[in-house]
PDB file of N, CA and C in Angstrom:
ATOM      1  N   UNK A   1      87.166  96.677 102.640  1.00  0.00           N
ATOM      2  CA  UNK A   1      88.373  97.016 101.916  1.00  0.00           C
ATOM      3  C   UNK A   1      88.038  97.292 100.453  1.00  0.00           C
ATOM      4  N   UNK A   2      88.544  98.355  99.791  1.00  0.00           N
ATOM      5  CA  UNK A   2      88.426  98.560  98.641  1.00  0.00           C
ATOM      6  C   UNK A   2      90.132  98.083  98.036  1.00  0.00           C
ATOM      7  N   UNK A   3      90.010  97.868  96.964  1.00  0.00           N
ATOM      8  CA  UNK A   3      90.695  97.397  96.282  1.00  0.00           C
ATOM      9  C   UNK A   3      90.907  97.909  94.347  1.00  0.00           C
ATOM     10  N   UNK A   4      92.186  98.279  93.932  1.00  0.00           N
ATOM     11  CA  UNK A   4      92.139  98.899  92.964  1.00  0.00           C
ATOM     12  C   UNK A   4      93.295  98.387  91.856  1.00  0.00           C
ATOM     13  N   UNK A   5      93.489  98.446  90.748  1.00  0.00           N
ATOM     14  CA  UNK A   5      94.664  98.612  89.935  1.00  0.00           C
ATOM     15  C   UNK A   5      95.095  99.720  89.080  1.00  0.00           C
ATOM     16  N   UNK A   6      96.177 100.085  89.633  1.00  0.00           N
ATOM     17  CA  UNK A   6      96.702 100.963  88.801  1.00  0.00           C
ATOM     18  C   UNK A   6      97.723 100.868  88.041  1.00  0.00           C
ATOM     19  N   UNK A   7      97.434 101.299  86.512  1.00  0.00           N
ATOM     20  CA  UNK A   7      98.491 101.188  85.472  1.00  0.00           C
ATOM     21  C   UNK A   7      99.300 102.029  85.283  1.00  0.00           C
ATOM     22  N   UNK A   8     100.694 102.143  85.259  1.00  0.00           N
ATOM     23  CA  UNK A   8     101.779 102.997  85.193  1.00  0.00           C
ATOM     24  C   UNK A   8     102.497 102.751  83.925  1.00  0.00           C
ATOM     25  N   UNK A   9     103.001 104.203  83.063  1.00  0.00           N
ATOM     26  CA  UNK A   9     103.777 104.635  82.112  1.00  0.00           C
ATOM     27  C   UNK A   9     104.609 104.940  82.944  1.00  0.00           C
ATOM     28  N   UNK A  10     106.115 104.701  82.327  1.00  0.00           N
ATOM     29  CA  UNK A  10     107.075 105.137  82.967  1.00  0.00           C
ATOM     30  C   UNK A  10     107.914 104.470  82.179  1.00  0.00           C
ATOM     31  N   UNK A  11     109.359 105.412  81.357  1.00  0.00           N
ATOM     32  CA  UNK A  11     110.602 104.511  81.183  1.00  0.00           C
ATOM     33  C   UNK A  11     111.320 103.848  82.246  1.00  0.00           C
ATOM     34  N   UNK A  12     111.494 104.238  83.419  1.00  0.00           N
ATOM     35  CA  UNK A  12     112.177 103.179  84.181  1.00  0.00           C
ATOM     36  C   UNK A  12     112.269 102.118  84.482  1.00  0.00           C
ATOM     37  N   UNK A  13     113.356 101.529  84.065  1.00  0.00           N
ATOM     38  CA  UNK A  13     113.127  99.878  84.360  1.00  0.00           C
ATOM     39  C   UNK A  13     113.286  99.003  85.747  1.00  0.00           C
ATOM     40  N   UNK A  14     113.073 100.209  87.062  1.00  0.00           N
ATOM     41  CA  UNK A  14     112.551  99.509  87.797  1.00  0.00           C
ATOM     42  C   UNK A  14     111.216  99.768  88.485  1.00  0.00           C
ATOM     43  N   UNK A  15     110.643 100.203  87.682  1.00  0.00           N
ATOM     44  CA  UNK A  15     109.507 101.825  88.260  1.00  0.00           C
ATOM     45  C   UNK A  15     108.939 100.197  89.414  1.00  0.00           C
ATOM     46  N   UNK A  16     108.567  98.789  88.701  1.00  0.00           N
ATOM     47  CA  UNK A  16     107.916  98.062  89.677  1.00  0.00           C
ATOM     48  C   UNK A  16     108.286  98.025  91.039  1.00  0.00           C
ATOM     49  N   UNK A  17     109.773  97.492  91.235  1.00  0.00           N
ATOM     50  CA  UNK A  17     110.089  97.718  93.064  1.00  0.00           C
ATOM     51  C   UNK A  17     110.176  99.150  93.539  1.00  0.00           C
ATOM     52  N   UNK A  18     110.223 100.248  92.774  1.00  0.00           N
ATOM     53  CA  UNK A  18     109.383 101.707  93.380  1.00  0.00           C
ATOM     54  C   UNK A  18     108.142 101.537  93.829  1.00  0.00           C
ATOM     55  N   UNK A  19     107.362 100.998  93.045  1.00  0.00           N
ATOM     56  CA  UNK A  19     106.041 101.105  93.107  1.00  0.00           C
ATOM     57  C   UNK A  19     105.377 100.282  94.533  1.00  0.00           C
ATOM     58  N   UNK A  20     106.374  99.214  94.907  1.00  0.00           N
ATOM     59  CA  UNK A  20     105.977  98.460  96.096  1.00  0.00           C
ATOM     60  C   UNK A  20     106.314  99.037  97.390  1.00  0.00           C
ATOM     61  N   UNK A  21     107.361 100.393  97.333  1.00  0.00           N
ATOM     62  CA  UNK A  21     107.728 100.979  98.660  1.00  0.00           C
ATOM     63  C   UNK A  21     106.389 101.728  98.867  1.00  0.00           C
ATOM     64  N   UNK A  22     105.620 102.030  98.263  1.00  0.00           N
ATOM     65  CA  UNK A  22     104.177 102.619  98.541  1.00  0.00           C
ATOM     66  C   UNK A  22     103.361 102.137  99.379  1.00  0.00           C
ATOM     67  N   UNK A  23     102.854 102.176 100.415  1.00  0.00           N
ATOM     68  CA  UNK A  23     102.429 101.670 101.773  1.00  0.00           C
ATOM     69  C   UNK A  23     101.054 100.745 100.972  1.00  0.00           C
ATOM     70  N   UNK A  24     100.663 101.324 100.617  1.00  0.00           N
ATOM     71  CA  UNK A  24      98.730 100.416 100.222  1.00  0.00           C
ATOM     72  C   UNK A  24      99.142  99.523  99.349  1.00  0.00           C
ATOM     73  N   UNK A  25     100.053  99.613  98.706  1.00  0.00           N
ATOM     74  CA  UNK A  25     100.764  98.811  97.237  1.00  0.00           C
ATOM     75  C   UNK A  25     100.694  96.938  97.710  1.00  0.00           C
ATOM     76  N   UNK A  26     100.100  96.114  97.282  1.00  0.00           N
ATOM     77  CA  UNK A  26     100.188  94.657  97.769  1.00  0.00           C
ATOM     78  C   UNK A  26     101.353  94.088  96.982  1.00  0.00           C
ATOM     79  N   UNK A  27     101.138  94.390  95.986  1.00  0.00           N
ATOM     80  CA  UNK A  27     101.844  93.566  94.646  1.00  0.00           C
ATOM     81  C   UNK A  27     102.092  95.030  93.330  1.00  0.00           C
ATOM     82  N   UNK A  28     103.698  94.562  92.638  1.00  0.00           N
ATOM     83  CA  UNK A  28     103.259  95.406  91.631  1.00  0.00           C
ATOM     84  C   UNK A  28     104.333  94.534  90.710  1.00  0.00           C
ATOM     85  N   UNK A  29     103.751  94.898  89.043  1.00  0.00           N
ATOM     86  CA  UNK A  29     105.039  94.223  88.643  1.00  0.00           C
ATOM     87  C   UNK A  29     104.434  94.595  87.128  1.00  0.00           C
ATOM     88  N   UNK A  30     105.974  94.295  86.387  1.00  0.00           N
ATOM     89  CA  UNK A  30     106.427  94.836  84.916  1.00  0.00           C
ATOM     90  C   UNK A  30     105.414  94.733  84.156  1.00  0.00           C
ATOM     91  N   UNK A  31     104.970  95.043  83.294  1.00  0.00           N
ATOM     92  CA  UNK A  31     104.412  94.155  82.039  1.00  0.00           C
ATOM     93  C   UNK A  31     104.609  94.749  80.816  1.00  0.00           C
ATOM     94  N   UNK A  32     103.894  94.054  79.882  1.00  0.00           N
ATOM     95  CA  UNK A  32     104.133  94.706  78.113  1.00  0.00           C
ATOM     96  C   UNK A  32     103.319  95.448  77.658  1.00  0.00           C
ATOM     97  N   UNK A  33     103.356  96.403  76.672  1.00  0.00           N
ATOM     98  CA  UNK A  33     101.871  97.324  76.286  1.00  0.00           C
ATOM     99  C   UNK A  33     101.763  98.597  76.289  1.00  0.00           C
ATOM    100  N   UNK A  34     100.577  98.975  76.391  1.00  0.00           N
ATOM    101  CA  UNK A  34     100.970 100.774  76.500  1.00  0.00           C
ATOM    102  C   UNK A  34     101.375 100.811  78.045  1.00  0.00           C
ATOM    103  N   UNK A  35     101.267 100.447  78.962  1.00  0.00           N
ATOM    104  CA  UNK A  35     101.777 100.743  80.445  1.00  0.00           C
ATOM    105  C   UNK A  35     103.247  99.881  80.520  1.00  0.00           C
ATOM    106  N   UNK A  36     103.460 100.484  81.678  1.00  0.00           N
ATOM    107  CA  UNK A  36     105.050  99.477  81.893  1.00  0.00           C
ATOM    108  C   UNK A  36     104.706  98.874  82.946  1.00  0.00           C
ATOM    109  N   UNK A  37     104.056  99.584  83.801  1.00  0.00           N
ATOM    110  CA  UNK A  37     104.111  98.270  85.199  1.00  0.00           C
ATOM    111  C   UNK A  37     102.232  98.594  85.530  1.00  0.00           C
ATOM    112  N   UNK A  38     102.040  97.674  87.059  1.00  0.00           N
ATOM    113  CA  UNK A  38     100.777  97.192  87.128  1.00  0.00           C
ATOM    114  C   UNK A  38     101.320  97.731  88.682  1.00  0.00           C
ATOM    115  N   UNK A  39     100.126  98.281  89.459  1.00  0.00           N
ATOM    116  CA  UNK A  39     100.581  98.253  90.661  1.00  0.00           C
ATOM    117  C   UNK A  39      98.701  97.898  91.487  1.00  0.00           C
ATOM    118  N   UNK A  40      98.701  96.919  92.136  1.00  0.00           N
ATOM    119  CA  UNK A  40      97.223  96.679  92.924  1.00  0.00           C
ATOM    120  C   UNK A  40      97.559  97.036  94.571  1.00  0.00           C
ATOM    121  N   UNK A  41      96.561  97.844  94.764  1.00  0.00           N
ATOM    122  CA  UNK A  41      96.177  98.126  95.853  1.00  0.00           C
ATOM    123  C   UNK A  41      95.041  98.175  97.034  1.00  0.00           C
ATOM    124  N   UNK A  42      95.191  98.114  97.956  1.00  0.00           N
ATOM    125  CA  UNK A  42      94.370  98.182  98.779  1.00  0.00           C
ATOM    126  C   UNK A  42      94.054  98.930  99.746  1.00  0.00           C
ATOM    127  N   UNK A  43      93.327  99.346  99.943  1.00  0.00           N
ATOM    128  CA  UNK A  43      92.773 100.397 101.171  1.00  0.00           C
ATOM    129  C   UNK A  43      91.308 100.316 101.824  1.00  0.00           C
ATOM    130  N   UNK A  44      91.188 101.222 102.483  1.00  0.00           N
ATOM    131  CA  UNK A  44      90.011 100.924 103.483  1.00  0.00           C
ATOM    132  C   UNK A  44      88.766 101.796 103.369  1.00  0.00           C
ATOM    133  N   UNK A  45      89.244 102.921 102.586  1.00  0.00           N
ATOM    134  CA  UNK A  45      87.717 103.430 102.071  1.00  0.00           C
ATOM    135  C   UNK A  45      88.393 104.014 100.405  1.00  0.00           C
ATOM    136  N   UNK A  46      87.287 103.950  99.692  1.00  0.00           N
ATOM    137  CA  UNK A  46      87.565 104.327  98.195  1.00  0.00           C
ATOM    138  C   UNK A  46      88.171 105.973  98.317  1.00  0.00           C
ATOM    139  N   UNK A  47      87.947 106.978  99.454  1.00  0.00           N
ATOM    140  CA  UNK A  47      88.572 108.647  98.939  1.00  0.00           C
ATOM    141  C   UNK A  47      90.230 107.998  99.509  1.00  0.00           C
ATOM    142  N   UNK A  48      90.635 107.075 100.199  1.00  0.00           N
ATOM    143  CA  UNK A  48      91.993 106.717 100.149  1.00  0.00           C
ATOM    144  C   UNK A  48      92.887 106.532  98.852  1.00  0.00           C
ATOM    145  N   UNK A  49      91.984 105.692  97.445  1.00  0.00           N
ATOM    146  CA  UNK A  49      93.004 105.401  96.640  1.00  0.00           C
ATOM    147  C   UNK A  49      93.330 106.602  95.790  1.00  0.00           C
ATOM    148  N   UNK A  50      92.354 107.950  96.036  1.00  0.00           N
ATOM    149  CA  UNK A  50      93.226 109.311  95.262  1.00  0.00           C
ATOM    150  C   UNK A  50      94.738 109.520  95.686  1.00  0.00           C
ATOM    151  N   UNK A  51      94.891 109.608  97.548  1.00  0.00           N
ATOM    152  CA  UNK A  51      95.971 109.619  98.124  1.00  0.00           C
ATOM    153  C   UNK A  51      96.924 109.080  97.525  1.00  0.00           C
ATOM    154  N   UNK A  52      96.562 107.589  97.454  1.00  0.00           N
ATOM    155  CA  UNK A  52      97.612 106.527  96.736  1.00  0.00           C
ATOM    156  C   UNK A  52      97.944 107.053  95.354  1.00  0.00           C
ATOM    157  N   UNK A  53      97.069 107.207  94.846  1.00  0.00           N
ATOM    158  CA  UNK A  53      97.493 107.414  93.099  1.00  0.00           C
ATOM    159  C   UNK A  53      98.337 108.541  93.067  1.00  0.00           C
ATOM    160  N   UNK A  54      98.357 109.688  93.843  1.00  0.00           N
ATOM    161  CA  UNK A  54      98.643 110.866  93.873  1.00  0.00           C
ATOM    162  C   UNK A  54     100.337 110.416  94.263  1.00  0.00           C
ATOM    163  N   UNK A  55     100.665 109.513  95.228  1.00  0.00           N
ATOM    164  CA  UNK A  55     101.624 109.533  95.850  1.00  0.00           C
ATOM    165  C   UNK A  55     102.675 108.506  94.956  1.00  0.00           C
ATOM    166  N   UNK A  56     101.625 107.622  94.180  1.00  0.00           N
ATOM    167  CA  UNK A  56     102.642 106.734  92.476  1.00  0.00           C
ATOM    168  C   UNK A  56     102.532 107.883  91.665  1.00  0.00           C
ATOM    169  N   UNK A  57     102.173 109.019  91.101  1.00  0.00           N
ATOM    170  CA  UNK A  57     101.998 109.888  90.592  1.00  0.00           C
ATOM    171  C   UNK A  57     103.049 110.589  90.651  1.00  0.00           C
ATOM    172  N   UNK A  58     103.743 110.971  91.563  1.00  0.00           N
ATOM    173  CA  UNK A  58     104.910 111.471  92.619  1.00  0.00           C
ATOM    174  C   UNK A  58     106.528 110.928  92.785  1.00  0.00           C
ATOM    175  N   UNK A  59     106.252 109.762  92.525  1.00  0.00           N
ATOM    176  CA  UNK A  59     107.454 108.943  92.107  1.00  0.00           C
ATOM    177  C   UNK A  59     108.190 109.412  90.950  1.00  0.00           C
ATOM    178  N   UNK A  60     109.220 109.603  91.149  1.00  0.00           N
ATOM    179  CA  UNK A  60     109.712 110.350  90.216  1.00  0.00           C
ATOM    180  C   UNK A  60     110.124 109.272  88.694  1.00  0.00           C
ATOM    181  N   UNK A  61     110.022 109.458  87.581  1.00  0.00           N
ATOM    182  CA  UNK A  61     109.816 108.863  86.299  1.00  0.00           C
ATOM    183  C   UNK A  61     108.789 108.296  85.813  1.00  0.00           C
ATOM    184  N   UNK A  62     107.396 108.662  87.323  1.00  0.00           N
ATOM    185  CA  UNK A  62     106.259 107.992  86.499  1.00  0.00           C
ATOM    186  C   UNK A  62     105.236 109.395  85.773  1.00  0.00           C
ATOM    187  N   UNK A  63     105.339 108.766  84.070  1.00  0.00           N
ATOM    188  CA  UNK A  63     104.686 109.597  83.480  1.00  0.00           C
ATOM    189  C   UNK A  63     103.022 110.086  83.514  1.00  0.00           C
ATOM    190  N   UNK A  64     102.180 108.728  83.844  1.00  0.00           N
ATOM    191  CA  UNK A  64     100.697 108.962  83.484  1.00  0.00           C
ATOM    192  C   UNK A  64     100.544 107.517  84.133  1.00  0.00           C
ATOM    193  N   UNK A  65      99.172 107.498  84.723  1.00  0.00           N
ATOM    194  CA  UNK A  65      98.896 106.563  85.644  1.00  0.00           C
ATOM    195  C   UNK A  65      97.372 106.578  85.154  1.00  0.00           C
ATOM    196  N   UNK A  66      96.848 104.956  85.236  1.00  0.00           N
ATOM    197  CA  UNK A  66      95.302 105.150  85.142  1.00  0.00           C
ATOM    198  C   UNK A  66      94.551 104.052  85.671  1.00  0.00           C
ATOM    199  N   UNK A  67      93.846 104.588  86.754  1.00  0.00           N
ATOM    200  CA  UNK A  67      93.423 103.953  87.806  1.00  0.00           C
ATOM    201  C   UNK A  67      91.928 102.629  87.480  1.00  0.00           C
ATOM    202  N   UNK A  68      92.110 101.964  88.073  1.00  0.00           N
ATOM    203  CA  UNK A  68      90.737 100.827  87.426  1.00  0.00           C
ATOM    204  C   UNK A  68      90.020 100.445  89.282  1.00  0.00           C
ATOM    205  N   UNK A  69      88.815 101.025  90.057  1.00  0.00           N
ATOM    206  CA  UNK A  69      88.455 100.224  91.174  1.00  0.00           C
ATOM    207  C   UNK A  69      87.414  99.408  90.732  1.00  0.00           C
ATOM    208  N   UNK A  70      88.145  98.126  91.615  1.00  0.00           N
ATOM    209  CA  UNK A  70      87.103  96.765  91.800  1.00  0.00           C
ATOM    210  C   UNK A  70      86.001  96.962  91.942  1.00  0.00           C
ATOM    211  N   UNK A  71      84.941  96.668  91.399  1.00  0.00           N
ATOM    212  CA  UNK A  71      83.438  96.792  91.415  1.00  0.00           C
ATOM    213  C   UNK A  71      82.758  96.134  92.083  1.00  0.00           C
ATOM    214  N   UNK A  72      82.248  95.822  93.403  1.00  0.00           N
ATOM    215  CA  UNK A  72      81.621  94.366  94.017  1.00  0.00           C
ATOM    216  C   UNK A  72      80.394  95.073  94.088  1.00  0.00           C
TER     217      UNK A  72
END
């Protein structure tokens, strides 16, 4: 399993429970800073989490997204 976090810009103040209807999505939630929410994911080979990012990307009010994968 690969495993990733992705940081989301977005004014919406619920972009987080958007972000959890996303199938790979485990957990996502608000925070403070230059991003608004946090969304971690998981999948089963690393060319999966483009899919994913592409598809929070897609959500409508999210501005810019920037992806971080787990390093083992």
């Amino acid at each position: 399993m690969v495993k990733a976090v992705v940081l989301v810009k977005s004014p919406k103040k619920l972009i987080a429970a958007r972000l959890r209807m996303v199938k790979s999505v485990y957990d996502s939630f608000a925070v403070s800073g230059q991003f608004d929410a946090v969304a971690l994911i998981e999948v089963g080979e690393l060319a999966q989490i483009k899919e994913v990012t592409n598809e929070i990307q897609g959500i409508r009010g999210v501005e810019r997204t920037e992806t971080m994968v787990q390093v083992v």
